[in-house]
C-alpha atoms as a PDB file:
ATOM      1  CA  UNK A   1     -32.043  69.239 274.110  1.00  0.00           C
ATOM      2  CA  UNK A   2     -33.106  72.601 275.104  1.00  0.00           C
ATOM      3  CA  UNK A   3     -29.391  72.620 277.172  1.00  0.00           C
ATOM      4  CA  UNK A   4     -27.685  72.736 273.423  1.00  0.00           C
ATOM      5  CA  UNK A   5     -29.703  75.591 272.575  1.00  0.00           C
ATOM      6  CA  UNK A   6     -28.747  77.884 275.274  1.00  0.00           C
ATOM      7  CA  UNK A   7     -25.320  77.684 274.443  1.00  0.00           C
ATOM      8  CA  UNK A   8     -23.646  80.723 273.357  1.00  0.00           C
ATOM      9  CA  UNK A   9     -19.483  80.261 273.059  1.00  0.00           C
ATOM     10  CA  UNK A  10     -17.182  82.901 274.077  1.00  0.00           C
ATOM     11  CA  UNK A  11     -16.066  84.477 271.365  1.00  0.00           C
ATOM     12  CA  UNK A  12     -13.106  87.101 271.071  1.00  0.00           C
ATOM     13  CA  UNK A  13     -11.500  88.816 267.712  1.00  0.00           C
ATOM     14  CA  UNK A  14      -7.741  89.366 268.208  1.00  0.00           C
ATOM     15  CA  UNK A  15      -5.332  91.005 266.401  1.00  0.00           C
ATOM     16  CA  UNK A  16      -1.972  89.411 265.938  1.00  0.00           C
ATOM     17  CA  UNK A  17       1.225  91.378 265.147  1.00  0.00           C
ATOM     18  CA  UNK A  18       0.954  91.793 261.646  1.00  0.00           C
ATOM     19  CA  UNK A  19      -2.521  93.378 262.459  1.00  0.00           C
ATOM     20  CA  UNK A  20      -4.575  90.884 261.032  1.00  0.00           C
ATOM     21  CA  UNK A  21      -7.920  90.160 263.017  1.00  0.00           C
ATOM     22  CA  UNK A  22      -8.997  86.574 263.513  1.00  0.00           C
ATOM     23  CA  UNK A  23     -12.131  85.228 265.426  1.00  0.00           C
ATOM     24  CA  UNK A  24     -11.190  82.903 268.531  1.00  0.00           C
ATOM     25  CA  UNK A  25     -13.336  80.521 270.927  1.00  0.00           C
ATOM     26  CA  UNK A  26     -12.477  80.486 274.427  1.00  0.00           C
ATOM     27  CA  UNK A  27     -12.628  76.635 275.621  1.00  0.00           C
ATOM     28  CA  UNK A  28     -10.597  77.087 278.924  1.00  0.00           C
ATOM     29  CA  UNK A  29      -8.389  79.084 281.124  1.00  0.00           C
ATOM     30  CA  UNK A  30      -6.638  77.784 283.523  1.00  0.00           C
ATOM     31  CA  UNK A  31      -4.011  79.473 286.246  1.00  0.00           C
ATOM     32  CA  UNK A  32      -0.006  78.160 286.720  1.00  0.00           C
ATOM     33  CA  UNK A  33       2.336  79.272 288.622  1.00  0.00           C
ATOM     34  CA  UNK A  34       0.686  83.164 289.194  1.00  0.00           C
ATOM     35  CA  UNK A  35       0.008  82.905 285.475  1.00  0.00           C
ATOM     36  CA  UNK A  36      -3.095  83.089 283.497  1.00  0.00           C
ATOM     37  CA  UNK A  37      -3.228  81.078 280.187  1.00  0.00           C
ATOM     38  CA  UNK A  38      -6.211  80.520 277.208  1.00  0.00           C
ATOM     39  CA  UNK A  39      -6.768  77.832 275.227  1.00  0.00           C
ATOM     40  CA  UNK A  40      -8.633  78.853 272.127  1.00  0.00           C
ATOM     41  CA  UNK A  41      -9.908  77.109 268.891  1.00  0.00           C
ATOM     42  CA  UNK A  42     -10.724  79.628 265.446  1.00  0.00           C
ATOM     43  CA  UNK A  43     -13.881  80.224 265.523  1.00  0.00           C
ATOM     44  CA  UNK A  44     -16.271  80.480 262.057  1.00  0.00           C
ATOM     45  CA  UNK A  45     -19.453  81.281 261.801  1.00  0.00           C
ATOM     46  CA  UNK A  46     -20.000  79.461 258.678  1.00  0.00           C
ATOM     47  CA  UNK A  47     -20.055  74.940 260.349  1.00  0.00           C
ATOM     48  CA  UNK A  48     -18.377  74.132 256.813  1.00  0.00           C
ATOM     49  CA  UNK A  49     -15.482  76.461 257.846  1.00  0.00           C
ATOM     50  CA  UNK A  50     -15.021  74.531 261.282  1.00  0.00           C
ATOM     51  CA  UNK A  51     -14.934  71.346 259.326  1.00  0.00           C
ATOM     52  CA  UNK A  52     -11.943  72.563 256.846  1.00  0.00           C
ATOM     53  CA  UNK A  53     -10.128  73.952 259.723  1.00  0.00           C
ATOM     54  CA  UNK A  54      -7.459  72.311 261.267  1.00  0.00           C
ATOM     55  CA  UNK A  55      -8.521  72.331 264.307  1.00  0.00           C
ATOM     56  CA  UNK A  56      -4.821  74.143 266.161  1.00  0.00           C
ATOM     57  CA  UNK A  57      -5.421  74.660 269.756  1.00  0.00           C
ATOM     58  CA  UNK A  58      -3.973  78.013 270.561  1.00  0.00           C
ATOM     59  CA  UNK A  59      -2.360  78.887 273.847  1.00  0.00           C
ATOM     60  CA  UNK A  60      -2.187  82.661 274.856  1.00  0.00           C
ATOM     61  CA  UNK A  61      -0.596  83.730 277.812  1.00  0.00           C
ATOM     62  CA  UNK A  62      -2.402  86.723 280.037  1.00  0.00           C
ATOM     63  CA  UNK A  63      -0.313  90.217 279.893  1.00  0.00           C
ATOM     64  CA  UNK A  64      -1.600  93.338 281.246  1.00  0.00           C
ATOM     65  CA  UNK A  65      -0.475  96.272 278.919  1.00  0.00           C
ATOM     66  CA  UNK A  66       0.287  99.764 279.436  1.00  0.00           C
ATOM     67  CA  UNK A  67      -2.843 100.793 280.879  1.00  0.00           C
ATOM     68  CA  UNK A  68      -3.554  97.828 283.405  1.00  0.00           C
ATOM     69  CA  UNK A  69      -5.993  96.190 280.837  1.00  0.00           C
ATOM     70  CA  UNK A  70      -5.661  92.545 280.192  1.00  0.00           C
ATOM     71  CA  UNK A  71      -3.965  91.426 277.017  1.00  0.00           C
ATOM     72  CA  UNK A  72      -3.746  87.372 275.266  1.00  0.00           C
ATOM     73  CA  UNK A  73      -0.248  87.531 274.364  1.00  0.00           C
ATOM     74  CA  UNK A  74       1.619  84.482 272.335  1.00  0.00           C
ATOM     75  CA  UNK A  75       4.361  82.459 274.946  1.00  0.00           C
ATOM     76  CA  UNK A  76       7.659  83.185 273.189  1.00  0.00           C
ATOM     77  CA  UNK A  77       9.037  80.219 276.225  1.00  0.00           C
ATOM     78  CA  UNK A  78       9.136  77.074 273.761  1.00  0.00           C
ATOM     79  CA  UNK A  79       9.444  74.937 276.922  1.00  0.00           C
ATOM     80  CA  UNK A  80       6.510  76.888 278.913  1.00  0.00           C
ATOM     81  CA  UNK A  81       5.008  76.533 275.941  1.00  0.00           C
ATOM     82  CA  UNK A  82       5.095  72.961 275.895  1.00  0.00           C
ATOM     83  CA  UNK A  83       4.034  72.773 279.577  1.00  0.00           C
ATOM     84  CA  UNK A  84       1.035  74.074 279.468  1.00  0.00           C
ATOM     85  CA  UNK A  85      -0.016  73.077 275.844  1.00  0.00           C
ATOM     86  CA  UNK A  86       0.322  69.279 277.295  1.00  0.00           C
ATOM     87  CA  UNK A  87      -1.876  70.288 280.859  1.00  0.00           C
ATOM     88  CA  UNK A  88      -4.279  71.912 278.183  1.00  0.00           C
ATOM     89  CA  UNK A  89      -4.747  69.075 276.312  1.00  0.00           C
ATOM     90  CA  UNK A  90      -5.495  66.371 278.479  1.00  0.00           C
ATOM     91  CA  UNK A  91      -7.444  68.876 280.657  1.00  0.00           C
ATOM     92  CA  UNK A  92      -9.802  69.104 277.832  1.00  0.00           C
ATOM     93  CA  UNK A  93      -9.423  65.350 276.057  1.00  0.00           C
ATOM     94  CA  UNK A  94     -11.083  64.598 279.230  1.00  0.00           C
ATOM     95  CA  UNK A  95     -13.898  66.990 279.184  1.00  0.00           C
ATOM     96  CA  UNK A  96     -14.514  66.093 275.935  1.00  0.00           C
ATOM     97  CA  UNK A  97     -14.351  62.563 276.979  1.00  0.00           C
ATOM     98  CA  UNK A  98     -17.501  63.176 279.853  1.00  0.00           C
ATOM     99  CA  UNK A  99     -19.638  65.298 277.394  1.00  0.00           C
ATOM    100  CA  UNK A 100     -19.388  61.737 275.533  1.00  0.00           C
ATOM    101  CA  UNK A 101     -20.031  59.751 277.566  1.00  0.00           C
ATOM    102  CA  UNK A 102     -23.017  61.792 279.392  1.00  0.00           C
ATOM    103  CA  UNK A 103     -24.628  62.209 275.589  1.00  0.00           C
ATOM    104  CA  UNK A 104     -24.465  57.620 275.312  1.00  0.00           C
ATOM    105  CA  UNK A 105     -25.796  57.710 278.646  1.00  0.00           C
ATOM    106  CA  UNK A 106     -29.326  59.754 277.727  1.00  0.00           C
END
């Protein structure tokens, strides 16, 4: 129990191109083909938010701007898109799929 307690997400605010800022949580990153990519759910602080929600998976792709700083930037490449959407999504289905099965277990 005291496990569930100590857990603090990773939490980012980005700003998308219309300048709007929305909250993110970071649930992976993974590395393909010499390129970075996030998966991120919205984040709200309010639990009856997170239940409304949808629940869209968003992939960023990593992009270092102007200055050498790393940027999330959308994938414009519907097909790369695609790709690593699909590696995303059973990569996590089956961490989700553990933390189940290790919470029956206790």
């Amino acid at each position: 129990m005291a496990d569930e307690m100590d857990f603090n997400p990773d939490i980012y605010t980005l700003i998308d191109e219309e300048g709007v800022e929305q909250t993110f949580e970071l649930l992976d990153i993974m590395e393909l083909n010499d390129e970075r990519y996030f998966a991120l759910i919205p984040y709200y602080e309010n639990p009856e938010e997170t239940v409304d929600d949808d629940g869209d998976l968003i992939i960023l792709k990593s992009q270092l701007d102007d200055n050498g700083e790393e940027m999330m930037v959308s994938i414009d490449d519907e097909d790369e898109y695609q790709k690593v959407g699909n590696i995303f999504l059973e990569k996590l289905s089956k961490m989700f799929e553990e933390e189940l099965f290790e919470d029956e277990q206790e």
